[in-house]
Protein backbone atom coordinates (compact mmCIF):
# COMPACT_ATOMS: atom_id res chain seq x y z
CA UNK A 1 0.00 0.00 0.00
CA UNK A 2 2.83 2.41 0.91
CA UNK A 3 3.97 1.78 -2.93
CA UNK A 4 0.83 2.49 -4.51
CA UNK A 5 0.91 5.71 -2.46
CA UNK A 6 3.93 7.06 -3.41
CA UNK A 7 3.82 6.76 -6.87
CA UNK A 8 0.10 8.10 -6.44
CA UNK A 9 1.85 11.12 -4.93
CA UNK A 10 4.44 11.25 -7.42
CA UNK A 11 2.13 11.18 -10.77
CA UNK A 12 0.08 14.15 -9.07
CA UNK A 13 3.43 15.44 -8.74
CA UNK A 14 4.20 15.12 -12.58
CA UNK A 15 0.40 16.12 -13.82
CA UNK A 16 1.19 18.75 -11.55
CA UNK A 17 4.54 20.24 -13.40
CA UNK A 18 2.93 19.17 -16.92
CA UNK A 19 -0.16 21.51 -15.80
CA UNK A 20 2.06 24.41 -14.71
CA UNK A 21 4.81 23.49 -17.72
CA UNK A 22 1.82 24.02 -20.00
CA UNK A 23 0.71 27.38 -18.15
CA UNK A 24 3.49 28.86 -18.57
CA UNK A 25 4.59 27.89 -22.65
CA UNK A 26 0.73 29.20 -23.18
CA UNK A 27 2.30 32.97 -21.31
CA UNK A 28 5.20 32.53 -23.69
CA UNK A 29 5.17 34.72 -26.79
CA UNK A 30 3.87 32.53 -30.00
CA UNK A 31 4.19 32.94 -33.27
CA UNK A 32 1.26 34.27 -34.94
CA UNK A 33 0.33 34.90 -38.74
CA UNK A 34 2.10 38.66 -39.76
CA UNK A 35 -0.06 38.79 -42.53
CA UNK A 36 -3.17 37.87 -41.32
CA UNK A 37 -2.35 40.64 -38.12
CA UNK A 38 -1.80 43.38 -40.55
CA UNK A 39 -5.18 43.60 -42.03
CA UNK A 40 -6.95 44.87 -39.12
CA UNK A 41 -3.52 45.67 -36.60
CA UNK A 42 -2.38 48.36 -39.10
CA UNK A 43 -5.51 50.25 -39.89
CA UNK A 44 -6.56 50.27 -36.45
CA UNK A 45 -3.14 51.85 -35.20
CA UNK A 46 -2.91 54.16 -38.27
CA UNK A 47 -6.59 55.43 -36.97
CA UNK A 48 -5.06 55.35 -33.10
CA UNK A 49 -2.14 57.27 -33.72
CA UNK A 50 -3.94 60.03 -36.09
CA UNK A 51 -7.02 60.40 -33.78
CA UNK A 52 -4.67 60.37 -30.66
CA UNK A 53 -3.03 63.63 -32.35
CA UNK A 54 -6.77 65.01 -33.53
CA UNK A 55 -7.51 64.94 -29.54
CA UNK A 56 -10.81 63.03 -31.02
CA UNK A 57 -11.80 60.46 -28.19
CA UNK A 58 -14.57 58.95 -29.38
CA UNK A 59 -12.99 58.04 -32.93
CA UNK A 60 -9.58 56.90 -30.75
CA UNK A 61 -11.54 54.61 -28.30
CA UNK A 62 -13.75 53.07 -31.22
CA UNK A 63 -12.10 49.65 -31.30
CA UNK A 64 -11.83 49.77 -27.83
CA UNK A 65 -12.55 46.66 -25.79
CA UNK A 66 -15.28 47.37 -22.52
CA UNK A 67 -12.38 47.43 -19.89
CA UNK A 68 -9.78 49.68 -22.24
CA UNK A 69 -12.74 51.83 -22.29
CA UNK A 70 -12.70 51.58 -18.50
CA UNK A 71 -8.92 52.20 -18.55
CA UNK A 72 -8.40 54.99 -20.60
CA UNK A 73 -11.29 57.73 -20.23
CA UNK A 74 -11.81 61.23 -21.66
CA UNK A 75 -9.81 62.69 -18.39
CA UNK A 76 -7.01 60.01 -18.79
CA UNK A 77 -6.85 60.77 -23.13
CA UNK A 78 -6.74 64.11 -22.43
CA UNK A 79 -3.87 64.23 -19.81
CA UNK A 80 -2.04 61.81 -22.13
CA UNK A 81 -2.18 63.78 -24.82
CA UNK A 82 -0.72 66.85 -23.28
CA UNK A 83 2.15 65.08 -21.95
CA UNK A 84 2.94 63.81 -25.15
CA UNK A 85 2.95 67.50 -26.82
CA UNK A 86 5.08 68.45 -24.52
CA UNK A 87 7.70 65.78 -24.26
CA UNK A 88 7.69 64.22 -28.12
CA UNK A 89 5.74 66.64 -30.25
CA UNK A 90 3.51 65.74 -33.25
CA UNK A 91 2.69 62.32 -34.86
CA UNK A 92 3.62 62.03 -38.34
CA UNK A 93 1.10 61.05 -40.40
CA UNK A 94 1.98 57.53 -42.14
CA UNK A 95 4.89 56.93 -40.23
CA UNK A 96 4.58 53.86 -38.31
CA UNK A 97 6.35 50.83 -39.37
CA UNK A 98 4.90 47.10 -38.56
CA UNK A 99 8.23 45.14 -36.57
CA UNK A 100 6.52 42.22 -35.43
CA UNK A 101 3.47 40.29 -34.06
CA UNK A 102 2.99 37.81 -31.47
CA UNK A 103 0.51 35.68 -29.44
CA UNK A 104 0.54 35.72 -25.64
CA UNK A 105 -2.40 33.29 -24.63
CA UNK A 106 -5.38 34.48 -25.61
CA UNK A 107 -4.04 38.24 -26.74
CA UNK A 108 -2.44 39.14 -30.49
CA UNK A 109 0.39 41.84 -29.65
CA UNK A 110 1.60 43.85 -32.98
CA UNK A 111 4.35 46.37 -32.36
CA UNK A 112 5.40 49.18 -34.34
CA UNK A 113 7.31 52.08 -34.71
CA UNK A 114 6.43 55.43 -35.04
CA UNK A 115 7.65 58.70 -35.83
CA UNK A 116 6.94 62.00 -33.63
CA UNK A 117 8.20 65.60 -34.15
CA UNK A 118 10.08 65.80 -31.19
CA UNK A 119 11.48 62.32 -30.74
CA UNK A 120 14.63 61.50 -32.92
CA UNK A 121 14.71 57.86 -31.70
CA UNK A 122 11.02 57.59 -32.58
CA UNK A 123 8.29 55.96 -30.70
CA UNK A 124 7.68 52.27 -29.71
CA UNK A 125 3.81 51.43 -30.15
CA UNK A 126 2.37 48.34 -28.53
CA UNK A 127 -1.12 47.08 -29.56
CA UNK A 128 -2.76 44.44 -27.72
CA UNK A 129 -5.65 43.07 -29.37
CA UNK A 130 -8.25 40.37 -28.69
CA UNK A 131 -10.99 38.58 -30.45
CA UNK A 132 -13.65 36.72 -28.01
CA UNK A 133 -15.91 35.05 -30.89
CA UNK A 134 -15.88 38.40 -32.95
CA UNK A 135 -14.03 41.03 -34.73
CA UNK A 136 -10.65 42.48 -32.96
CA UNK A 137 -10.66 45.06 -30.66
CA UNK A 138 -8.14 46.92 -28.68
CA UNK A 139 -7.29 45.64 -24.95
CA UNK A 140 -4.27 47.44 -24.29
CA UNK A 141 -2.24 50.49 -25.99
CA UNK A 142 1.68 50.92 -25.18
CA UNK A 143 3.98 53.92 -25.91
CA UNK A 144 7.58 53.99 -25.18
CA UNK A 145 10.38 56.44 -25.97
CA UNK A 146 13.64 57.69 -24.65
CA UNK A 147 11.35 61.60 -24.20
CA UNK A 148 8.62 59.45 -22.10
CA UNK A 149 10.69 57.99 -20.11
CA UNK A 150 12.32 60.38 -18.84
């Protein structure tokens, strides 16, 4: 009986690490279909960025998931907005440039590029996007620069 125990213990042992192995490969970045991405990732930053710089909330937050809309209100677009014109200037129109995609469980992450008036190193822009049995929409919305930052 002491036997049967043990190696009762140490299969829950193993299901356990296989359970936890597979939790964590799912929170590793995957691969994910560039192409397929860029049909809706690129038109729906192009229309972030510009309406960002337009100061037009509603047409910024209209891809917006329920709890980004939660996140990032009219007061919080606002106040982000004027701390960018003051620390990296003006968006240029077009500028952004695709550098990858990736999957991170159930979340499509595109990043990009982007070029601002008063940031020579440019502007990294993080996307997070999800898909619950319908079109995309925006979960989460990254900016990072060496003017940001600091």
């Amino acid at each position: 009986m002491h036997k049967r125990a043990s190696y009762s213990i140490i299969a829950g042992l193993i299901a356990l690490a296989m359970v936890g192995g597979a939790a964590y490969w799912l929170s590793l970045p995957q691969p994910v279909d560039e192409l397929s991405l860029r049909i809706y990732a690129d038109p729906m930053t192009e229309n972030l960025l510009l309406a960002f710089e337009n100061g037009d909330y509603a047409e910024f937050s209209r891809d917006f998931d329920d709890a980004m809309k939660n996140a990032l209100n009219l007061a919080g677009f606002q106040q982000l907005r004027s701390q960018f014109d003051s620390k990296i200037g003006d968006y240029v129109s077009g500028s952004k440039t695709f550098i990858k995609g990736e999957r991170a469980g159930n979340y499509i992450i595109a990043y990009y590029r982007a070029s601002y008036t008063s940031e020579p190193a440019g502007v990294a822009v993080k996307v997070v996007f999800t898909s619950d049995n319908g079109p995309a929409k925006v979960t989460g919305l990254w900016f990072s620069s060496p003017k940001l930052t600091s």
